[in-house]
Protein backbone atom coordinates (compact mmCIF):
# COMPACT_ATOMS: atom_id res chain seq x y z
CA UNK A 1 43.73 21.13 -77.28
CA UNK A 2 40.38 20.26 -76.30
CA UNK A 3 40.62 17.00 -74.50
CA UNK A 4 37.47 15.08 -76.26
CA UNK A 5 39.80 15.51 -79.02
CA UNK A 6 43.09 15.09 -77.92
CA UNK A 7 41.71 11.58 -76.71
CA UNK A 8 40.14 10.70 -80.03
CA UNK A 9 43.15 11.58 -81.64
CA UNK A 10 45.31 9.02 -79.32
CA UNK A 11 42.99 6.35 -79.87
CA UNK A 12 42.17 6.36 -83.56
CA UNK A 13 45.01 4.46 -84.52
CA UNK A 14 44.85 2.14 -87.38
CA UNK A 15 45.69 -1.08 -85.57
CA UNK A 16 42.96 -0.59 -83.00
CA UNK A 17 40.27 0.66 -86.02
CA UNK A 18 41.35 -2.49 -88.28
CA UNK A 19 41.50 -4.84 -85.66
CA UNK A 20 37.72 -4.12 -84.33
CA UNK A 21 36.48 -3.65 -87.94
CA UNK A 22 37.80 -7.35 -89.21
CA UNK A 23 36.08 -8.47 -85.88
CA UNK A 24 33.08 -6.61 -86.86
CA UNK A 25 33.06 -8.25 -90.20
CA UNK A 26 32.99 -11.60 -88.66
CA UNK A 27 29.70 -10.92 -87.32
CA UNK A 28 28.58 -10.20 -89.94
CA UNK A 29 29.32 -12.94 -92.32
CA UNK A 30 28.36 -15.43 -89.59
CA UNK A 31 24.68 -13.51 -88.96
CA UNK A 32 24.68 -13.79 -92.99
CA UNK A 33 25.57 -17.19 -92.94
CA UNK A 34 23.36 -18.47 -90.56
CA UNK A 35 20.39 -16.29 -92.26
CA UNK A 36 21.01 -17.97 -96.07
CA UNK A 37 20.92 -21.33 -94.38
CA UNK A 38 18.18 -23.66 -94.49
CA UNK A 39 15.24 -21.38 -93.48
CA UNK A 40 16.56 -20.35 -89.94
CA UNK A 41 14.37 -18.50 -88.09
CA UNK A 42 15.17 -15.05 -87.31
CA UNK A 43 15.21 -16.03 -83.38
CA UNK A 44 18.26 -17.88 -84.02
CA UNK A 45 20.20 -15.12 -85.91
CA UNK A 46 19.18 -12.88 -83.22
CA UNK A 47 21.27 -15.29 -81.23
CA UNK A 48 23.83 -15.58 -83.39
CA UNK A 49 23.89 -11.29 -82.78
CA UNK A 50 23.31 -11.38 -79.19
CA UNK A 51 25.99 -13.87 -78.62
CA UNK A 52 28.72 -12.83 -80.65
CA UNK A 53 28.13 -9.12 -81.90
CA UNK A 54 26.94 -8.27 -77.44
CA UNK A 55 28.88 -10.94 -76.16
CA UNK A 56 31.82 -10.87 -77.92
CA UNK A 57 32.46 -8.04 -80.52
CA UNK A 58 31.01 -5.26 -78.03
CA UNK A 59 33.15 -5.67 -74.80
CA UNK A 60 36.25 -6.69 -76.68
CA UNK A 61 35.97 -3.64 -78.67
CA UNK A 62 35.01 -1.21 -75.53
CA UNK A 63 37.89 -2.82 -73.61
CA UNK A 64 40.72 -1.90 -76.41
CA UNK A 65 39.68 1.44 -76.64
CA UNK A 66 38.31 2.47 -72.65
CA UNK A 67 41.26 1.09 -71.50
CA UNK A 68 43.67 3.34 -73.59
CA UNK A 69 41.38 6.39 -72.93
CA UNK A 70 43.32 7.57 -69.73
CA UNK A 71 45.41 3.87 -69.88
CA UNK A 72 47.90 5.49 -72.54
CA UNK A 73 48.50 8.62 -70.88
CA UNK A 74 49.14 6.95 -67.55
CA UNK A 75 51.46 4.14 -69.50
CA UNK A 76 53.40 6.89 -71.24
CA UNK A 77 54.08 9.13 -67.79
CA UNK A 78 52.28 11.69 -69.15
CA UNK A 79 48.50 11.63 -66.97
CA UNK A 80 50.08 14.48 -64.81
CA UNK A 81 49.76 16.91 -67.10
CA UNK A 82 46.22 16.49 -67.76
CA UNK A 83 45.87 16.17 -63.74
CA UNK A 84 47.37 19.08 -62.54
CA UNK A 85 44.57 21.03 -64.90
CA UNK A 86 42.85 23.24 -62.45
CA UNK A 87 39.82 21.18 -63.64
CA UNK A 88 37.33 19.07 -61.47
CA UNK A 89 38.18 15.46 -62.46
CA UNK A 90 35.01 14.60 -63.69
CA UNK A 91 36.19 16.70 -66.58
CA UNK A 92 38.64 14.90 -67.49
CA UNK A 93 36.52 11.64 -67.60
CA UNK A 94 33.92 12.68 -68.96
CA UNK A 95 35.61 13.16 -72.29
CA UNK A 96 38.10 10.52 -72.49
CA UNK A 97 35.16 8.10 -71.96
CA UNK A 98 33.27 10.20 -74.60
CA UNK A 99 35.81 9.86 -77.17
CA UNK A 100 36.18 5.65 -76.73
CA UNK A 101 32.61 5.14 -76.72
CA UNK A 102 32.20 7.34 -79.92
CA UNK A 103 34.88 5.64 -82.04
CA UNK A 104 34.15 1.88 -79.81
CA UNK A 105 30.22 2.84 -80.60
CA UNK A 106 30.18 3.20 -84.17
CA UNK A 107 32.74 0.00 -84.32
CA UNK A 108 30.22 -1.95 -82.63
CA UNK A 109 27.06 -0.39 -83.72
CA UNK A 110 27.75 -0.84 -87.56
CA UNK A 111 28.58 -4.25 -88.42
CA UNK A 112 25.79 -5.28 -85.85
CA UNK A 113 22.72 -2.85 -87.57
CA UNK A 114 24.22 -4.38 -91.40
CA UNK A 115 24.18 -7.78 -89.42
CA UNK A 116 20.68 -7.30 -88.88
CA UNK A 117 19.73 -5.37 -91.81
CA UNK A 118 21.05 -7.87 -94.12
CA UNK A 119 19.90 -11.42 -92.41
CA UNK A 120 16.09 -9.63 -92.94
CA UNK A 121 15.37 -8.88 -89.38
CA UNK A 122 13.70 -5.41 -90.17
CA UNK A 123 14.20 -2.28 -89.09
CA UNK A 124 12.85 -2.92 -85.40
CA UNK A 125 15.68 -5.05 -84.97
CA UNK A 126 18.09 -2.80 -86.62
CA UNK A 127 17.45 -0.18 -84.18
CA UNK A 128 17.57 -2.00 -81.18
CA UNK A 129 20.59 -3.66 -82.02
CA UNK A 130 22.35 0.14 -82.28
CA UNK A 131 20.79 1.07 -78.97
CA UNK A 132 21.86 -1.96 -77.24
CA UNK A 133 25.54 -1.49 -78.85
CA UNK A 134 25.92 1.87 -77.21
CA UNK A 135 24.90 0.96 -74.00
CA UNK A 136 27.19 -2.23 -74.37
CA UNK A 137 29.93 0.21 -75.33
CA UNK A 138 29.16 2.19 -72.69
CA UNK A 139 28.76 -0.22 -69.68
CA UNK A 140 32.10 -2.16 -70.65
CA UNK A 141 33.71 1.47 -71.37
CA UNK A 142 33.23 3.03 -68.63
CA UNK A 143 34.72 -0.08 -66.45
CA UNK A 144 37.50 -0.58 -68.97
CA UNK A 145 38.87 3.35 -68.20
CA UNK A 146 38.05 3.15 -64.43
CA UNK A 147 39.63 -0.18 -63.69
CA UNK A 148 42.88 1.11 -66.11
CA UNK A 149 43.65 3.67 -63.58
CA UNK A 150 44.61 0.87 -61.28
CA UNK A 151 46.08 -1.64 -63.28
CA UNK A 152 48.11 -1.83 -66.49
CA UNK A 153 46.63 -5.42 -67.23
CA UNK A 154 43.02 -4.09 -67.59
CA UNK A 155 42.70 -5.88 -71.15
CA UNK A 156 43.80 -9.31 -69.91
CA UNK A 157 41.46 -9.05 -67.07
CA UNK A 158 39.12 -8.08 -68.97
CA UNK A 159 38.95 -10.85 -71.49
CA UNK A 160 39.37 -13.23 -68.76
CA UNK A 161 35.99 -11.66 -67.36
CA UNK A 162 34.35 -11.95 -70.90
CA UNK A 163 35.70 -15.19 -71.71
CA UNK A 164 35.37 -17.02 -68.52
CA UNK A 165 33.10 -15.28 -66.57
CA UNK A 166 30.03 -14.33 -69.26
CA UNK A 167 30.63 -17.00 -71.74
CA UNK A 168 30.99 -19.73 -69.22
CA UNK A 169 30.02 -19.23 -65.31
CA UNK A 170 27.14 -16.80 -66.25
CA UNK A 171 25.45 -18.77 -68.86
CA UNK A 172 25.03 -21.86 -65.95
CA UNK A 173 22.85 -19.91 -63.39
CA UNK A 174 20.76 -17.06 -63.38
CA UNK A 175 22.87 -16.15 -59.83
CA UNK A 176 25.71 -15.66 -61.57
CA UNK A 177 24.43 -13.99 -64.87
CA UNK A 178 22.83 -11.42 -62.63
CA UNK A 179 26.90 -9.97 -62.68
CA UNK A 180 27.24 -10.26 -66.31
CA UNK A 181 26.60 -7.01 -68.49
CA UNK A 182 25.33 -8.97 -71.12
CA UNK A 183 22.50 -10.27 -69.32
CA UNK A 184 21.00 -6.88 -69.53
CA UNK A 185 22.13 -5.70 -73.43
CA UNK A 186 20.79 -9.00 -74.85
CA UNK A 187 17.89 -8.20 -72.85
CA UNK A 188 17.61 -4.47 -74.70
CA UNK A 189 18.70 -6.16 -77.86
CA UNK A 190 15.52 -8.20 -77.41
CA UNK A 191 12.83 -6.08 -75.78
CA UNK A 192 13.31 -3.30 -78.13
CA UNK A 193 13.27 -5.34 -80.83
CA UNK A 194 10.29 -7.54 -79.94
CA UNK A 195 12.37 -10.64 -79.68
CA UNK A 196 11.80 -13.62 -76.92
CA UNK A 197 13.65 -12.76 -73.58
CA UNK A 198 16.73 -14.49 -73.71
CA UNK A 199 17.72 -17.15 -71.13
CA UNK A 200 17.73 -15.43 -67.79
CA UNK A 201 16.96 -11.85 -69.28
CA UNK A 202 15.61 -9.18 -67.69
CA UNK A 203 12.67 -6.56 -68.09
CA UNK A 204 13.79 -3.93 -70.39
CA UNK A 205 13.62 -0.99 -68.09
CA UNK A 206 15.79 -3.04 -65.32
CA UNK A 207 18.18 -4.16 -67.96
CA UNK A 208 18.06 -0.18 -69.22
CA UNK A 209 18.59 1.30 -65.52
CA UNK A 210 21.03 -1.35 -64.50
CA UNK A 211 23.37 -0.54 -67.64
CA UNK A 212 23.09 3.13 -67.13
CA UNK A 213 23.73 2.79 -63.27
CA UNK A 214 27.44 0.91 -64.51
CA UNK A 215 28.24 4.01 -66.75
CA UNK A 216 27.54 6.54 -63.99
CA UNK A 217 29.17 4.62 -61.48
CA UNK A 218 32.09 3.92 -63.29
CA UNK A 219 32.32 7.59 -64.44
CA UNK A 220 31.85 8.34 -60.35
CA UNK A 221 34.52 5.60 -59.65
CA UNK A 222 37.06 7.01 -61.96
CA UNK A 223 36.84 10.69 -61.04
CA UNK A 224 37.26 9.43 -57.22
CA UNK A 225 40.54 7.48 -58.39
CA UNK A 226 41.75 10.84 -59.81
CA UNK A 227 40.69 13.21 -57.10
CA UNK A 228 42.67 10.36 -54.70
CA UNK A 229 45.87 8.57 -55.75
CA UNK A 230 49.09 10.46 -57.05
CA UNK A 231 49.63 10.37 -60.79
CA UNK A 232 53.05 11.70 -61.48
């Protein structure tokens, strides 16, 4: 079976689909809520996006899914199989990462696009809120499947990262943000769609190359941890 799809397959479970979509949903209402309250401006339900839909809903989501990508098959004993393919490794990232961000991306991307869509934001903001999903999905992804191919605890350090390290240390200095992913997909969310740079945001083509450079490097990171340790 083609791997992209083997992958899918173990991941689109209903637990992990029904989980993120509920969590989706609460973006939602809230961006709704705050939008049908007393004349907010659409600055602060772009925050209300950028801080929970990026902040929140988008590594969370990438996290459950990236992690279980290659995470499953090593938790279940049965990695091996897929590494003693007469493959180059790369080809066996590739698609497991493929196959999280594609069901992780439309998890994430949706509920934040009707978020936007439905406070009035336009369609400016619509669009860059799906482009700064996917690159959010993307970014987290691709650490969430390296990082699982050393540890079985990726998700708990993972949410410790998000919770303590983006929503608390990062938001205190721009030192600190500067390791924070979401420093640079609020800062897509905003330049592409003609928002105010948030607090200690970044250009849009740094916060662009910087969030590509993770992906690659985590892709580059995970085929090296394949090529290296023993998986049986």
């Amino acid at each position: 079976m083609n791997l992209y799809r083997l992958v899918f397959k173990v991941l689109a479970t209903r637990g992990r689909i029904a989980l993120s979509a509920v969590l989706g949903g609460l973006v939602v209402v809230a961006a709704i809520a705050v939008s049908a309250g007393s004349g907010p401006s659409a600055t602060l339900v772009g925050t209300v996006i950028a801080e929970t839909g990026l902040g929140l809903l988008a590594p969370v989501v990438s996290l459950v899914f990236a992690s279980a990508a290659l995470g499953d098959f090593v938790e279940d004993g049965t990695l091996v199989y897929l590494w003693l393919r007469p493959v180059p490794r790369w080809k066996l990232v590739v698609p497991a990462l493929a196959a999280a961000v594609t069901i992780a991306g439309g998890l994430v991307a949706t509920p934040l696009v009707i978020a936007s869509l439905a406070s009035g934001r336009g369609l400016q903001a619509a669009g860059a809120a799906a482009v700064a999903s996917l690159l959010a999905v993307l970014a987290y992804g691709g650490i969430g499947l390296a990082v699982s191919l050393r540890t079985r605890r990726i998700l708990l350090w993972g949410l410790a990262y998000v919770l303590v390290w983006e929503n608390g240390a990062a938001r205190v200095s721009e030192g600190l943000s500067s390791l924070a992913i979401s420093r640079y997909t609020t800062s897509v969310l905003a330049g592409l769609g003609g928002a105010d740079d948030p607090e200690f945001g970044v250009g849009l083509p740094v916060a662009l190359f910087v969030l590509v450079v993770i992906a690659l490097g985590t892709v580059a990171w995970a085929n090296r941890l394949l090529r290296r340790q023993d998986v049986a």
